[in-house]
Each structure stands twice: as structure tokens, then as C-alpha cells.
N, C-alpha and C. Protein backbone atom coordinates (compact mmCIF):
# COMPACT_ATOMS: atom_id res chain seq x y z
N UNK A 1 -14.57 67.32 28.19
CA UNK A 1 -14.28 68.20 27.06
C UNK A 1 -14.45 67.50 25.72
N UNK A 2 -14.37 65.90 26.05
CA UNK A 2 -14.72 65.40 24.36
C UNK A 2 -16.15 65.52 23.71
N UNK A 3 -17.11 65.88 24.82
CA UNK A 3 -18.85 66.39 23.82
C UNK A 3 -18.52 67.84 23.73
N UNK A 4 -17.33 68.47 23.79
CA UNK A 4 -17.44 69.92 23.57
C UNK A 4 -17.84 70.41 21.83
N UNK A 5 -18.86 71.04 21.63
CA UNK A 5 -19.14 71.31 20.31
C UNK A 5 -19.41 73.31 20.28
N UNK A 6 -18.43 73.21 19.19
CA UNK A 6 -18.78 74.95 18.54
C UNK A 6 -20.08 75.24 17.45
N UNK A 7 -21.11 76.07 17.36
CA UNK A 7 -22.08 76.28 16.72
C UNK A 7 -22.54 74.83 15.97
N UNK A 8 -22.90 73.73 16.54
CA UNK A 8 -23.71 72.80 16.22
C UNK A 8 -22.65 71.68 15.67
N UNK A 9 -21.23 71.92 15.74
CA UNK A 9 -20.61 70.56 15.82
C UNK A 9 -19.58 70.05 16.32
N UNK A 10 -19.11 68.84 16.40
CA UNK A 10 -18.28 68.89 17.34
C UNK A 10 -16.92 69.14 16.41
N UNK A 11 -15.97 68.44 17.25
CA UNK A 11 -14.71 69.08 17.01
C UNK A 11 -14.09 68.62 15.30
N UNK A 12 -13.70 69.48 14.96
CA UNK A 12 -12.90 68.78 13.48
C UNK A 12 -12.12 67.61 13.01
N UNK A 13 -12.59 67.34 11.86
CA UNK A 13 -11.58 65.71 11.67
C UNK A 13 -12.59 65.11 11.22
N UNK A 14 -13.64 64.99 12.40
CA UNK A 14 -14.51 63.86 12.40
C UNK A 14 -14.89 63.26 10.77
N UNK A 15 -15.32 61.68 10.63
CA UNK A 15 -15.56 61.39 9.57
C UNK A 15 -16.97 61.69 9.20
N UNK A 16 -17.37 62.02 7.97
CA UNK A 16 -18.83 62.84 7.72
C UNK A 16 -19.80 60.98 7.61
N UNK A 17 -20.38 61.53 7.96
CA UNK A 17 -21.60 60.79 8.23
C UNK A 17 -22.57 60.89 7.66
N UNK A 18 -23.20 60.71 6.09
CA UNK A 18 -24.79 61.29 5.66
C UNK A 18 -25.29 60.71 6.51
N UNK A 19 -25.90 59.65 6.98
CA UNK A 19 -27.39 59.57 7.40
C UNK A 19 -27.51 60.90 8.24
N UNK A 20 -26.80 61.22 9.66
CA UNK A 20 -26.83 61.92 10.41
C UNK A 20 -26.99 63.61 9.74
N UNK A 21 -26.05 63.53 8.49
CA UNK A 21 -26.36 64.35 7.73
C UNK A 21 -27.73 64.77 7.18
N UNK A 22 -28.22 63.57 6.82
CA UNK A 22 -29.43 63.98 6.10
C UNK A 22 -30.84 64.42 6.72
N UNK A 23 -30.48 63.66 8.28
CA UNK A 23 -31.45 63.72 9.49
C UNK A 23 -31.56 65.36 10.12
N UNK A 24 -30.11 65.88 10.05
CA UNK A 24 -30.18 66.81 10.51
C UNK A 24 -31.51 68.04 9.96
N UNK A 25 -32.41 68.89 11.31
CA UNK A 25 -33.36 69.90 10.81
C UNK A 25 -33.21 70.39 9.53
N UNK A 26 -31.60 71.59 9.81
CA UNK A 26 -31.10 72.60 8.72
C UNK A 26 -30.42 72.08 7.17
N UNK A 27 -30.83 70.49 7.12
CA UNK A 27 -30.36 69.69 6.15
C UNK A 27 -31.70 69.25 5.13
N UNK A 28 -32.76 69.32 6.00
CA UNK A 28 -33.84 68.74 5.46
C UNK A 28 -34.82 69.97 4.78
N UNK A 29 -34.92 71.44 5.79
CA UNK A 29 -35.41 72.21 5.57
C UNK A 29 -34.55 72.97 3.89
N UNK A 30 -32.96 72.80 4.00
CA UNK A 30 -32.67 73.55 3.33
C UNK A 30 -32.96 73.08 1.75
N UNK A 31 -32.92 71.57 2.10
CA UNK A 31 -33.27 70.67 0.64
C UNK A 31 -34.87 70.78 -0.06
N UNK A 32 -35.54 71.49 0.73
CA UNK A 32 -36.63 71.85 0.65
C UNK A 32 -36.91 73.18 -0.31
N UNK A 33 -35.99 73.97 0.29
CA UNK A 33 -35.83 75.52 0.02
C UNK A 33 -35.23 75.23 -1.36
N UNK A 34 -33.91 74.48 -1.62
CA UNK A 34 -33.68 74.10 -3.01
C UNK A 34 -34.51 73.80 -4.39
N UNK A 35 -35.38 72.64 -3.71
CA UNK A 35 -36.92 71.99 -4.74
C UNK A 35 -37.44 72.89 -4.85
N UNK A 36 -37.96 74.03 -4.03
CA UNK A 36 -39.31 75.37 -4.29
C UNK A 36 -38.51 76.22 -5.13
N UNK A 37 -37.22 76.43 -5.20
CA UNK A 37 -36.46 77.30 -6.19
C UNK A 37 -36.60 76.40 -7.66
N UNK A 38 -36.37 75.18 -7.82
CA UNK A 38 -36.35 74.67 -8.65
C UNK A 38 -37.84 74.54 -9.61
N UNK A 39 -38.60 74.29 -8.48
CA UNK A 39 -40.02 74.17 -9.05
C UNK A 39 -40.54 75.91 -9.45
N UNK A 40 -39.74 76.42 -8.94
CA UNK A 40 -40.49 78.15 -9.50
C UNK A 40 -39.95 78.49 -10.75
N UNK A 41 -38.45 78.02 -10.84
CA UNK A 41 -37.42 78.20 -11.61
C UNK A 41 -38.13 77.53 -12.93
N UNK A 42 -38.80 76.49 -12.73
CA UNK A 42 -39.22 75.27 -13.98
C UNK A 42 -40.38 75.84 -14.65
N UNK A 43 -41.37 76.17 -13.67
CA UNK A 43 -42.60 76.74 -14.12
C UNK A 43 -43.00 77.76 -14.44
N UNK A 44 -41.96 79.00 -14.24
CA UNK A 44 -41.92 80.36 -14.75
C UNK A 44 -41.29 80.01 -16.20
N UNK A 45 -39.75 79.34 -16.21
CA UNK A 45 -38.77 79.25 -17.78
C UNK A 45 -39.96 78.52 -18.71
N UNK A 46 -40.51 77.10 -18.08
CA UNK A 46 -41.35 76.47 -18.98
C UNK A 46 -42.80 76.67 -19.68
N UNK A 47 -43.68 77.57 -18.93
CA UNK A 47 -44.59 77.62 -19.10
C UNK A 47 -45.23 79.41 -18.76
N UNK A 48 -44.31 79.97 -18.32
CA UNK A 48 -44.45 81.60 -18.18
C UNK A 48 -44.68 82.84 -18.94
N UNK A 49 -44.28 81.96 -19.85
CA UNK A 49 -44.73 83.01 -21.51
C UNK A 49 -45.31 82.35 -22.33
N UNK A 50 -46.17 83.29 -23.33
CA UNK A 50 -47.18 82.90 -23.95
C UNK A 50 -47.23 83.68 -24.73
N UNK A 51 -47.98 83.44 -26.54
CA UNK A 51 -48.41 84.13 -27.24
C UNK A 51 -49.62 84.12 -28.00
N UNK A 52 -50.36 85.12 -28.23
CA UNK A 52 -51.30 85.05 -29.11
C UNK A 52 -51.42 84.96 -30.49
N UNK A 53 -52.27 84.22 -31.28
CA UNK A 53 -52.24 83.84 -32.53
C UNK A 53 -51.75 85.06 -33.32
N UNK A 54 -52.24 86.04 -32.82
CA UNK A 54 -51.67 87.35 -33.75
C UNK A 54 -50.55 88.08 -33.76
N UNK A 55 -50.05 87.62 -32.20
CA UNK A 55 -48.90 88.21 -32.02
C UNK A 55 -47.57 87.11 -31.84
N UNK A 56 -46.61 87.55 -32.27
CA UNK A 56 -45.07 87.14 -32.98
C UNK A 56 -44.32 86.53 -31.92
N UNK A 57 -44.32 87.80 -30.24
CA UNK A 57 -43.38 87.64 -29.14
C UNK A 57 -44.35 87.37 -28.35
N UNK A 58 -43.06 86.59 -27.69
CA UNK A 58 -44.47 86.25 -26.10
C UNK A 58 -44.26 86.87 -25.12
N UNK A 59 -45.16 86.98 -24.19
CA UNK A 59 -45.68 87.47 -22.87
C UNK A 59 -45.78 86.83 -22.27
N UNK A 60 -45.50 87.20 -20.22
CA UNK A 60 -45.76 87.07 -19.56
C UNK A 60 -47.03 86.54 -18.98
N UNK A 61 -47.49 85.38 -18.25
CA UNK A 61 -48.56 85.30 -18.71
C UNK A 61 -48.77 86.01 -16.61
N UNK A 62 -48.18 86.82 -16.21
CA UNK A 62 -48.14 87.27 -15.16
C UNK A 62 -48.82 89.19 -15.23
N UNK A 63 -50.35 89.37 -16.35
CA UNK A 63 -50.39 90.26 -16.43
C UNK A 63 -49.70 91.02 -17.19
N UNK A 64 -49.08 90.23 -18.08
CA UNK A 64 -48.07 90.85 -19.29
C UNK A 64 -47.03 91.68 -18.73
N UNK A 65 -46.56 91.18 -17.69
CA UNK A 65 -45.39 91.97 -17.19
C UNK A 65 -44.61 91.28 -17.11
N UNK A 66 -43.51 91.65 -18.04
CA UNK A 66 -42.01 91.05 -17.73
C UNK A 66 -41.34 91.11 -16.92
N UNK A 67 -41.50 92.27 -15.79
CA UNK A 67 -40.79 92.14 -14.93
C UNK A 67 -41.20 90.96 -13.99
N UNK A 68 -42.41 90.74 -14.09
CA UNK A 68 -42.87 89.78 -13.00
C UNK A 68 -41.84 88.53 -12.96
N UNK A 69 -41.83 87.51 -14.60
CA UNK A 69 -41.61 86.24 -14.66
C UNK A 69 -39.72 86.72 -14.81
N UNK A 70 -39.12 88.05 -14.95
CA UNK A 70 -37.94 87.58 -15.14
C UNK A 70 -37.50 88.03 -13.56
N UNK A 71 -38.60 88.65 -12.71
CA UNK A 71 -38.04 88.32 -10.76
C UNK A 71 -37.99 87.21 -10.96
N UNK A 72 -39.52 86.18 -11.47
CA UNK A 72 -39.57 85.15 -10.85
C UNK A 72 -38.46 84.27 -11.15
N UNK A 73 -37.93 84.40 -12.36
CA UNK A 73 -36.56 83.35 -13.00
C UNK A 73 -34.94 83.81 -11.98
N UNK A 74 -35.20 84.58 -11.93
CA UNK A 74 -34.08 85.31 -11.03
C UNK A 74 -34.07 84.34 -9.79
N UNK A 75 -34.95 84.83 -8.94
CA UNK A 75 -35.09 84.34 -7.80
C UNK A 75 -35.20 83.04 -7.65
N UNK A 76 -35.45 82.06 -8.71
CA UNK A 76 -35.45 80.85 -8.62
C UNK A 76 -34.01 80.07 -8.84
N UNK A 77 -33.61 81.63 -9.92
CA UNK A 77 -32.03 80.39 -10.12
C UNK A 77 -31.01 81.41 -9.32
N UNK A 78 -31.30 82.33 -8.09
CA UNK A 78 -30.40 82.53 -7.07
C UNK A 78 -30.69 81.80 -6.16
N UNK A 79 -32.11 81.02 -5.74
CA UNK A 79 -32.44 80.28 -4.63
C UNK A 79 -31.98 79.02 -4.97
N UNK A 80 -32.00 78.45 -6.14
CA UNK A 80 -31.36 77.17 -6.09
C UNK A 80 -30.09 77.26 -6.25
N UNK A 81 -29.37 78.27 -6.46
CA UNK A 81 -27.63 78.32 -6.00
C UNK A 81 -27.35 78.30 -4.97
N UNK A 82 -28.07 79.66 -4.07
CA UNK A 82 -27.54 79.67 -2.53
C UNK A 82 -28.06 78.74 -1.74
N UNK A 83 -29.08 77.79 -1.96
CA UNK A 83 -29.30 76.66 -1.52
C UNK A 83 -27.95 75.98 -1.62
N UNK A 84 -27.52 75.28 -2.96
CA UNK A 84 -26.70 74.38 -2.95
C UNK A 84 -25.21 74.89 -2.34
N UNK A 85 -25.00 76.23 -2.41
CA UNK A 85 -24.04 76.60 -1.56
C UNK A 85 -23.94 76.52 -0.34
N UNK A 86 -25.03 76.82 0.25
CA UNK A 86 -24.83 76.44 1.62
C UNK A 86 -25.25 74.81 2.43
N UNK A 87 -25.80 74.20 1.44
CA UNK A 87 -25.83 72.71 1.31
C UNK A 87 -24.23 72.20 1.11
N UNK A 88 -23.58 72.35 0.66
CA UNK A 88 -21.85 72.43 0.43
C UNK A 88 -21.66 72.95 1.71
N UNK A 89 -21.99 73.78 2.31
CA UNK A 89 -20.95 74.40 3.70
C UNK A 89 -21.51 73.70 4.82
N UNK A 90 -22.78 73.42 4.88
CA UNK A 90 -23.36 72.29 5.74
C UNK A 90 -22.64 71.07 5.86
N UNK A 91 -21.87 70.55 4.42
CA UNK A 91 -21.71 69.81 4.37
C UNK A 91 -19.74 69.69 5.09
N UNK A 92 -19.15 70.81 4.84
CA UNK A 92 -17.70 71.28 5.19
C UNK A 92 -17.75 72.02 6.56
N UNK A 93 -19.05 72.28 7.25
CA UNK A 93 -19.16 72.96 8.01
C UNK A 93 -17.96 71.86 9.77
N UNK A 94 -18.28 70.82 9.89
CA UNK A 94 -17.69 70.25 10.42
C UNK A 94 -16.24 70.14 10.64
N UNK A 95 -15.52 70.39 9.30
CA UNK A 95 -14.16 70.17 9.15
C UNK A 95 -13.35 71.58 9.53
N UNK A 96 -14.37 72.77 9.52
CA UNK A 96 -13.80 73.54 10.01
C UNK A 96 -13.47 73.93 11.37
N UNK A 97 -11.87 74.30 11.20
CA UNK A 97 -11.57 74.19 13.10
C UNK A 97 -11.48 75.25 14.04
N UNK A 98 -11.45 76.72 13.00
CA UNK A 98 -11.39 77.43 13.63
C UNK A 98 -13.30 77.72 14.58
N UNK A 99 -13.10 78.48 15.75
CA UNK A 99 -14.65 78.68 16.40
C UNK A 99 -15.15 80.21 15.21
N UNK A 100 -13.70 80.91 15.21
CA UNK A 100 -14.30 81.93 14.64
C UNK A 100 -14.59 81.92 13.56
N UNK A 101 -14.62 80.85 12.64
CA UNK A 101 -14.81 81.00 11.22
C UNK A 101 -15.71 79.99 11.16
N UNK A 102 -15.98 79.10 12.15
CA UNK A 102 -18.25 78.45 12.56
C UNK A 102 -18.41 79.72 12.85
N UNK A 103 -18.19 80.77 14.00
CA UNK A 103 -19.30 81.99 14.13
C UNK A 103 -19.12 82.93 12.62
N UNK A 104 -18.74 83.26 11.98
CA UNK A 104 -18.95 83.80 10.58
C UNK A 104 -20.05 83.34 10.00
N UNK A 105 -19.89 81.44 9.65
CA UNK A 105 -20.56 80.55 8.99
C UNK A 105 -21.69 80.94 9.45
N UNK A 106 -22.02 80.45 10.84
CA UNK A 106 -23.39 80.47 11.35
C UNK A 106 -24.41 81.86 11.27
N UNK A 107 -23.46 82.96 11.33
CA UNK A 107 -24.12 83.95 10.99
C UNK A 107 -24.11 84.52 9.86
N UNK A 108 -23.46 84.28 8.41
CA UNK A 108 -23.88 84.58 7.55
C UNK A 108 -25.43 83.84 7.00
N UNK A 109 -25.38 82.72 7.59
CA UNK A 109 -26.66 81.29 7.16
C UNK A 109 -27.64 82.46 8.24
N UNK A 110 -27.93 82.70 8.99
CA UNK A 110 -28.58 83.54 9.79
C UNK A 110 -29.28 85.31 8.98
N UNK A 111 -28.23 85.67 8.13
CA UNK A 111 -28.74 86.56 7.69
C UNK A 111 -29.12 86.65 6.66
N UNK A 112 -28.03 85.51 5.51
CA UNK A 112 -28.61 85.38 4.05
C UNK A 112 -30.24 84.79 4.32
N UNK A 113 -30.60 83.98 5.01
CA UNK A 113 -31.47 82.71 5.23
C UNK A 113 -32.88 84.18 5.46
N UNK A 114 -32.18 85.04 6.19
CA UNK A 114 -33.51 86.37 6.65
C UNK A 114 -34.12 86.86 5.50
N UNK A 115 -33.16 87.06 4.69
CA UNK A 115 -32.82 87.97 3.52
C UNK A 115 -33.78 87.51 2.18
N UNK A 116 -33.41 86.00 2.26
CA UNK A 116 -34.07 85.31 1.51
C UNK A 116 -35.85 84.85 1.81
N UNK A 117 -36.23 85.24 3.38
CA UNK A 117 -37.29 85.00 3.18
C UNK A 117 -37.95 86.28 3.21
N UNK A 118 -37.75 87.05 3.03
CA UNK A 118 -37.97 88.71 3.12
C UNK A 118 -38.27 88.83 1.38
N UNK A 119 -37.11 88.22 0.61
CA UNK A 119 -37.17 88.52 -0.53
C UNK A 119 -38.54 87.50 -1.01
N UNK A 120 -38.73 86.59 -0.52
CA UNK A 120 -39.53 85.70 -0.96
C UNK A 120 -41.02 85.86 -0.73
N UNK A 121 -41.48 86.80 0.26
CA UNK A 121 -42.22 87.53 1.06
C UNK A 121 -42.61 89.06 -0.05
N UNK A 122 -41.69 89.45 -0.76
CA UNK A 122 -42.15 90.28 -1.69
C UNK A 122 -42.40 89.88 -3.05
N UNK A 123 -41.46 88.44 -3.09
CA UNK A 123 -42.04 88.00 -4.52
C UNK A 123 -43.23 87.39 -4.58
N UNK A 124 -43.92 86.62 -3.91
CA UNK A 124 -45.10 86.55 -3.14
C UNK A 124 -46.12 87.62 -3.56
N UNK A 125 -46.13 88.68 -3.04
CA UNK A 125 -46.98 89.55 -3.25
C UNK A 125 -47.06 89.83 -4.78
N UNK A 126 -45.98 90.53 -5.29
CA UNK A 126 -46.05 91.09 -6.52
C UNK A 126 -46.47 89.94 -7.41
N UNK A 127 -45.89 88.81 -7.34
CA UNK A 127 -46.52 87.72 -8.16
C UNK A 127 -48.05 87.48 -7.97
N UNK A 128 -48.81 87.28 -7.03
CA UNK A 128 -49.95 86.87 -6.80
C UNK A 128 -51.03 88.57 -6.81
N UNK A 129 -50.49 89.61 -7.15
CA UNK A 129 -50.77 90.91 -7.30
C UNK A 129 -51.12 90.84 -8.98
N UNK A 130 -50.16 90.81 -9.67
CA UNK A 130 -49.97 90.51 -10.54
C UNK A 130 -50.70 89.33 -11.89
N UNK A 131 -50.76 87.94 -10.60
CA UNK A 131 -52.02 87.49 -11.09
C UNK A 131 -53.28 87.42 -11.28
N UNK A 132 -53.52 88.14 -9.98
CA UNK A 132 -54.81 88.62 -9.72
C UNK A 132 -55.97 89.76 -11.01
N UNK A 133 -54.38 90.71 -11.08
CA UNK A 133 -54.85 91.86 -11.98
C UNK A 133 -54.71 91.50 -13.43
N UNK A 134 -54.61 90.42 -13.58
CA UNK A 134 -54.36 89.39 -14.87
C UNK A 134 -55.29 89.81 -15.70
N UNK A 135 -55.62 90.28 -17.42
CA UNK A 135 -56.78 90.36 -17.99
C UNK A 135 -56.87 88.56 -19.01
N UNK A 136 -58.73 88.00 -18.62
CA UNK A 136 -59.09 87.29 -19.60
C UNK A 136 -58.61 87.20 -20.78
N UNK A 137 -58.68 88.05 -21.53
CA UNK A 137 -58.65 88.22 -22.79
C UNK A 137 -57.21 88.29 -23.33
N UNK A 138 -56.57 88.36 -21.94
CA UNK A 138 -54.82 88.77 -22.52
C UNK A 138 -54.44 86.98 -22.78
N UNK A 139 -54.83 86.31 -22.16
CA UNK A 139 -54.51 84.80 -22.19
C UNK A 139 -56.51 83.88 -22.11
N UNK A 140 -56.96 83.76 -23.29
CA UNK A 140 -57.82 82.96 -23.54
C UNK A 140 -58.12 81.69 -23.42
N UNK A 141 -56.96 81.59 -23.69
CA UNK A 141 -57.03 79.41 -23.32
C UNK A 141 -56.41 79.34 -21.99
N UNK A 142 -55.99 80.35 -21.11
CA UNK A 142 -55.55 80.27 -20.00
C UNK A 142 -54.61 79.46 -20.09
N UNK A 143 -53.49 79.28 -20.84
CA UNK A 143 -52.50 78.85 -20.86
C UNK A 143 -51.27 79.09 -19.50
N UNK A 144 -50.46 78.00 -19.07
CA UNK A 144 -49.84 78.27 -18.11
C UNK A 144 -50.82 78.64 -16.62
N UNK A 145 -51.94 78.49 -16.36
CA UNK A 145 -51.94 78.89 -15.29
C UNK A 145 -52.19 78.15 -14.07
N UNK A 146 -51.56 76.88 -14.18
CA UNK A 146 -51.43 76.18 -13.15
C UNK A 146 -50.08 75.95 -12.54
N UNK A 147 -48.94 76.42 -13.90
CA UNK A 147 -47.93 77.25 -13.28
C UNK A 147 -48.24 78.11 -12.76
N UNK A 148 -48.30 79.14 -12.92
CA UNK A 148 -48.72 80.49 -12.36
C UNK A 148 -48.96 80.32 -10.70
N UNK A 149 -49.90 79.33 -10.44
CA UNK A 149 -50.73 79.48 -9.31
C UNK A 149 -49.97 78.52 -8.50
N UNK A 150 -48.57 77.10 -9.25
CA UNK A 150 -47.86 76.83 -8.52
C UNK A 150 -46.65 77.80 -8.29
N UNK A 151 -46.17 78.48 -9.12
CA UNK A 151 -45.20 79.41 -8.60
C UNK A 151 -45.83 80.43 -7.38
N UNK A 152 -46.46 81.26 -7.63
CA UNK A 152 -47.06 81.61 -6.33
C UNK A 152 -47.18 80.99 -5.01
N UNK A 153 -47.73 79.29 -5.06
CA UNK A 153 -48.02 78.58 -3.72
C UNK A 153 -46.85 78.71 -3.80
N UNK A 154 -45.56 78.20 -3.96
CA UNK A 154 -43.96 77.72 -3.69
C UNK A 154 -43.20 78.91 -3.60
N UNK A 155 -43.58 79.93 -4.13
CA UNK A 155 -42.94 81.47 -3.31
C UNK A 155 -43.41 81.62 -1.79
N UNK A 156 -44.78 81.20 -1.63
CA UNK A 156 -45.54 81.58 -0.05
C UNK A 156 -44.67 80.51 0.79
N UNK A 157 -44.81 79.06 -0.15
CA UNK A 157 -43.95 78.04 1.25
C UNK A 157 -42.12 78.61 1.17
N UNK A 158 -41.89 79.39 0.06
CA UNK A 158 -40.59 79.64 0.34
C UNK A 158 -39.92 80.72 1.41
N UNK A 159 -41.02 81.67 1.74
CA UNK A 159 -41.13 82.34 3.13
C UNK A 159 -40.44 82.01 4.60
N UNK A 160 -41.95 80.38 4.52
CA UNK A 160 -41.44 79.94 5.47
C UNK A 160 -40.47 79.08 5.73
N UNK A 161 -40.07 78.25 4.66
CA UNK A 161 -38.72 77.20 4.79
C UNK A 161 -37.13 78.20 5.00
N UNK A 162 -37.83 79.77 4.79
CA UNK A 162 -35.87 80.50 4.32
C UNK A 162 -36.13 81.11 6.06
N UNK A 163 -37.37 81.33 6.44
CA UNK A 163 -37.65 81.82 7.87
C UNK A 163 -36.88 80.73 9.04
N UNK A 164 -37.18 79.54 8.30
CA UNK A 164 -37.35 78.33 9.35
C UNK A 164 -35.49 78.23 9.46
N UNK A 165 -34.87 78.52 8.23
CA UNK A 165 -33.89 78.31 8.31
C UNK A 165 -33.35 79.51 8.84
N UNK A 166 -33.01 80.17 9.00
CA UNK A 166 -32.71 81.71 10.09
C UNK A 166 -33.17 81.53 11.67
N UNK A 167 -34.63 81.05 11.74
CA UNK A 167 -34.54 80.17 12.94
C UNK A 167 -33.68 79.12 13.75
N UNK A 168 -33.28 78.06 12.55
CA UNK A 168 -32.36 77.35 13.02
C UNK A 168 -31.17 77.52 13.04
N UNK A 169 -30.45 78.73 12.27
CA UNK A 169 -29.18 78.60 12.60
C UNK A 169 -28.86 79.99 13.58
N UNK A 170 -30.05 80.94 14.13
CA UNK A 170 -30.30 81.57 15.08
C UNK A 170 -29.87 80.56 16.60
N UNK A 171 -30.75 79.31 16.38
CA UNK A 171 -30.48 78.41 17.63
C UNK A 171 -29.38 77.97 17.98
N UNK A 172 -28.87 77.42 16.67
CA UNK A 172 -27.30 77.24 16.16
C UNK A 172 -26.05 78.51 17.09
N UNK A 173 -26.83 79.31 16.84
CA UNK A 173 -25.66 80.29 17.12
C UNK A 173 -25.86 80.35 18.63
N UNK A 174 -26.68 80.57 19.36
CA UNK A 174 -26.64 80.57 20.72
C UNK A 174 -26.27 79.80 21.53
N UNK A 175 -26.84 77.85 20.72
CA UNK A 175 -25.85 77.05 21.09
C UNK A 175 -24.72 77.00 21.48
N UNK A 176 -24.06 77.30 20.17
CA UNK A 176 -22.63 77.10 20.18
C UNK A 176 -21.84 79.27 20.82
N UNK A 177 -22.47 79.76 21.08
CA UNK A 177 -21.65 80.80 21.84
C UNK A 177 -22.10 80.58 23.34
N UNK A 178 -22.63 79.89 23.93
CA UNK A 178 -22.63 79.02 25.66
C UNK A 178 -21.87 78.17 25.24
N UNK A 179 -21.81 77.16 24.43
CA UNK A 179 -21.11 76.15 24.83
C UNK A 179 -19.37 76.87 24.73
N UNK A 180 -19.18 77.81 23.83
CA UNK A 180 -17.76 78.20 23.76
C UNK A 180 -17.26 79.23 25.02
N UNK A 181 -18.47 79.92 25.29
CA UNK A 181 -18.34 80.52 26.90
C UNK A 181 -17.87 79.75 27.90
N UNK A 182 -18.85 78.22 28.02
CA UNK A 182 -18.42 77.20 29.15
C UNK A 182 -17.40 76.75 28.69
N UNK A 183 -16.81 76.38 27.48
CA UNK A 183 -15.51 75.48 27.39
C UNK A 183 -14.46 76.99 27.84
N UNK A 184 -14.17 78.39 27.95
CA UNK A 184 -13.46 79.54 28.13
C UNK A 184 -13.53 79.79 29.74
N UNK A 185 -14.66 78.92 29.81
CA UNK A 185 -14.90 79.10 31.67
C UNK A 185 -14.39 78.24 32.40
N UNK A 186 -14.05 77.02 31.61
CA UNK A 186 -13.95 75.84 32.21
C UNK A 186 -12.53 75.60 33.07
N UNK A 187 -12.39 75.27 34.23
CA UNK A 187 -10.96 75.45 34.71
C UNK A 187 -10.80 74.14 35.44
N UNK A 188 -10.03 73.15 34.80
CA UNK A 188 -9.68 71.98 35.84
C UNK A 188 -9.21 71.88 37.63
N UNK A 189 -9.55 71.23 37.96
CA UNK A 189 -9.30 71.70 39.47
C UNK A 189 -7.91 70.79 39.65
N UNK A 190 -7.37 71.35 41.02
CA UNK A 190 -6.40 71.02 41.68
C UNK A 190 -6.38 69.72 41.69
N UNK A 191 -4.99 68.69 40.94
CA UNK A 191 -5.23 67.60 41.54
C UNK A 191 -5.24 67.21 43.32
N UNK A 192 -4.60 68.28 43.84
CA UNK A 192 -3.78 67.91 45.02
C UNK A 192 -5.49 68.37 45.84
N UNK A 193 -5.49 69.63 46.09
CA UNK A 193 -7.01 69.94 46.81
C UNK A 193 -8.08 68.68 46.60
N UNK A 194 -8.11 67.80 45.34
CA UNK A 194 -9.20 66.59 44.98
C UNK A 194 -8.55 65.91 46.14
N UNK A 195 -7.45 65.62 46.10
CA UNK A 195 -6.76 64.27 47.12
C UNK A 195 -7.21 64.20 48.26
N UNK A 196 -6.55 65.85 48.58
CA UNK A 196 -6.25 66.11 49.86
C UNK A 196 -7.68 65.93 50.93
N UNK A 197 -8.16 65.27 51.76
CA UNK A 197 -9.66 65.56 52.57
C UNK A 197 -9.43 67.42 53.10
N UNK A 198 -10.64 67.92 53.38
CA UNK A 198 -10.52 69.33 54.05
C UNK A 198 -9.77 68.87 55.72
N UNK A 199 -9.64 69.72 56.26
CA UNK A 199 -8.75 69.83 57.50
C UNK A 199 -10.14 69.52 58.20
N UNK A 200 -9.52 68.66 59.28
CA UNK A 200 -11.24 67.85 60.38
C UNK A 200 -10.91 69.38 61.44
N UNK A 201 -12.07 69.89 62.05
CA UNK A 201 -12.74 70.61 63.07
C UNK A 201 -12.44 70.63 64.26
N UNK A 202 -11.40 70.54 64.86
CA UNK A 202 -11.74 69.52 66.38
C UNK A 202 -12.00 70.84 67.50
């Protein structure tokens, strides 16, 4: 019963450990998912608007649509929150003792993690929609558009890192509801029946 572990850890107390921390899949992927929020977050605020010599306010350089770059700012500074939030519960996830409040954990990371690559999966489109239908003439010096075309790549890899993570704490969860089945199944045997030999045949 001492390797007994609930949804991917073992029992509470334990002293935290980064390396093991940092090694872990859902540790590496999620630090990942953080940087692509950050890098969308940087290159939409920094370089996403633009103006022309004649004109006063700036634009989008996303097809002159504001809605485009203020999804894209959105989504970058909710992805690098709920990153670091659940980078924090990754990190407390251990100390918690109840099983039923790891199965909460594990399945909220399971559905936000869906949610987020679903959302990332439409920002994706509309962004790279958006660039596409871009006019020349609206941006001449083509200003910003190597942002542009990195926010786009880092929305597409953000798909798959928020997928990958719903994957893993999908695994997470099945893990740890067998292993809490077998520890509910588990029944020590008789010391006396161990002792005793069966009755001989004669």
C-alpha cells in the first residue's frame, strides 16, 4: 500500500521535489503552453497596430480589424494566467489529501485544457483568415508582419500543446480511478488461513 498513488501522485506530505517536478510530461508541456501565450501576448501588444502617415489612430495590422488583435491580446493574457494557475496546482497538487478533491483537480485540467485548445483552434483560423484577407495598401511597409505570421504559427502550436495537455491529464485520470478502485478492492488476508497449511487428503 506504500506505492499506492491517487490521480498521478502519491500520498500527501511528501517533500516537493523540482527536478522530478520539472521532468514531469504535464510540467513541461504546460510551460510550453505558457511561452506561446506569452509570445502571442508580446507580438500582438508590441507590434499589432499600426498607422499610416495620414492617419492619427492605429490599426490592426490583422486586416484592420480590431476585433482580431484584441481576441488575440485576450487570449494571450488568459493563456498565460491559466497556465500559471494550473502550474501552481501542479505544483500543490501533491499536498492534497483528499482523492476527491485530485478527482475535481484532474478533471477540471481535463476540461479547461479541451476548452483551451478548441479556443485556440478558432483563434487560429480567424487570425490567419484575417491575414490572409489583409489589403497591401492598408499596411505598405508591411509593418509588423513577422509578428503577425508568428502569432498565427504559436496559436496553431497552441492547439496542440492545450490538446496534449487534456491528453495527459485524461491518462492521469484513469490512472488514478484503477488505482483507487484496487486500493477499495484491496482486502488483507487472514493472518491465521496464511499460517495455517490446507487440511492433507488422506
Amino acid at each position: 500500500m506504500d506505492g499506492f498513488q491517487a490521480y498521478g501522485a502519491g500520498k500527501a506530505g511528501g517533500a516537493f521535489d523540482p527536478l522530478t517536478f520539472i521532468r514531469q510530461p504535464q510540467t513541461v508541456v504546460r510551460i510550453l503552453c505558457w511561452l506561446f501565450s506569452i509570445v502571442i501576448l508580446g507580438c500582438v501588444a508590441n507590434e499589432g497596430y499600426v498607422n499610416r502617415p495620414e492617419e492619427v489612430e492605429e490599426y490592426c495590422i490583422f486586416n484592420r480589424n480590431q476585433n482580431a488583435c484584441s481576441f488575440a491580446v485576450t487570449m494571450g493574457t488568459l493563456g498565460f494566467l491559466c497556465s500559471a494557475a494550473f502550474l501552481a496546482l501542479d505544483v500543490y497538487f501533491p499536498q492534497i489529501s483528499g482523492v476527491k478533491d485530485r478527482k475535481k483537480a484532474v478533471m477540471a485540467d481535463i476540461v479547461v485544457s479541451a476548452l483551451w485548445s478548441f479556443l485556440w483552434f478558432v483563434g487560429f483560423c480567424f487570425l490567419a483568415n484575417q491575414w490572409q484577407v489583409s489589403k497591401a495598401e492598408d499596411n505598405p511597409l508591411n509593418e509588423g508582419a513577422d509578428a503577425a505570421r508568428a502569432t498565427i504559427v504559436f496559436s496553431f502550436f497552441s492547439i496542440f500543446t492545450w490538446a496534449l495537455l487534456a491528453l495527459l491529464a485524461l491518462h492521469r485520470f484513469k490512472l488514478g480511478a484503477d488505482s483507487v478502485t484496487l486500493n477499495q478492492d484491496y482486502v488483507d488476508p487472514n493472518p491465521q488461513e496464511v499460517m495455517e497449511p490446507p487440511p492433507s487428503e488422506e
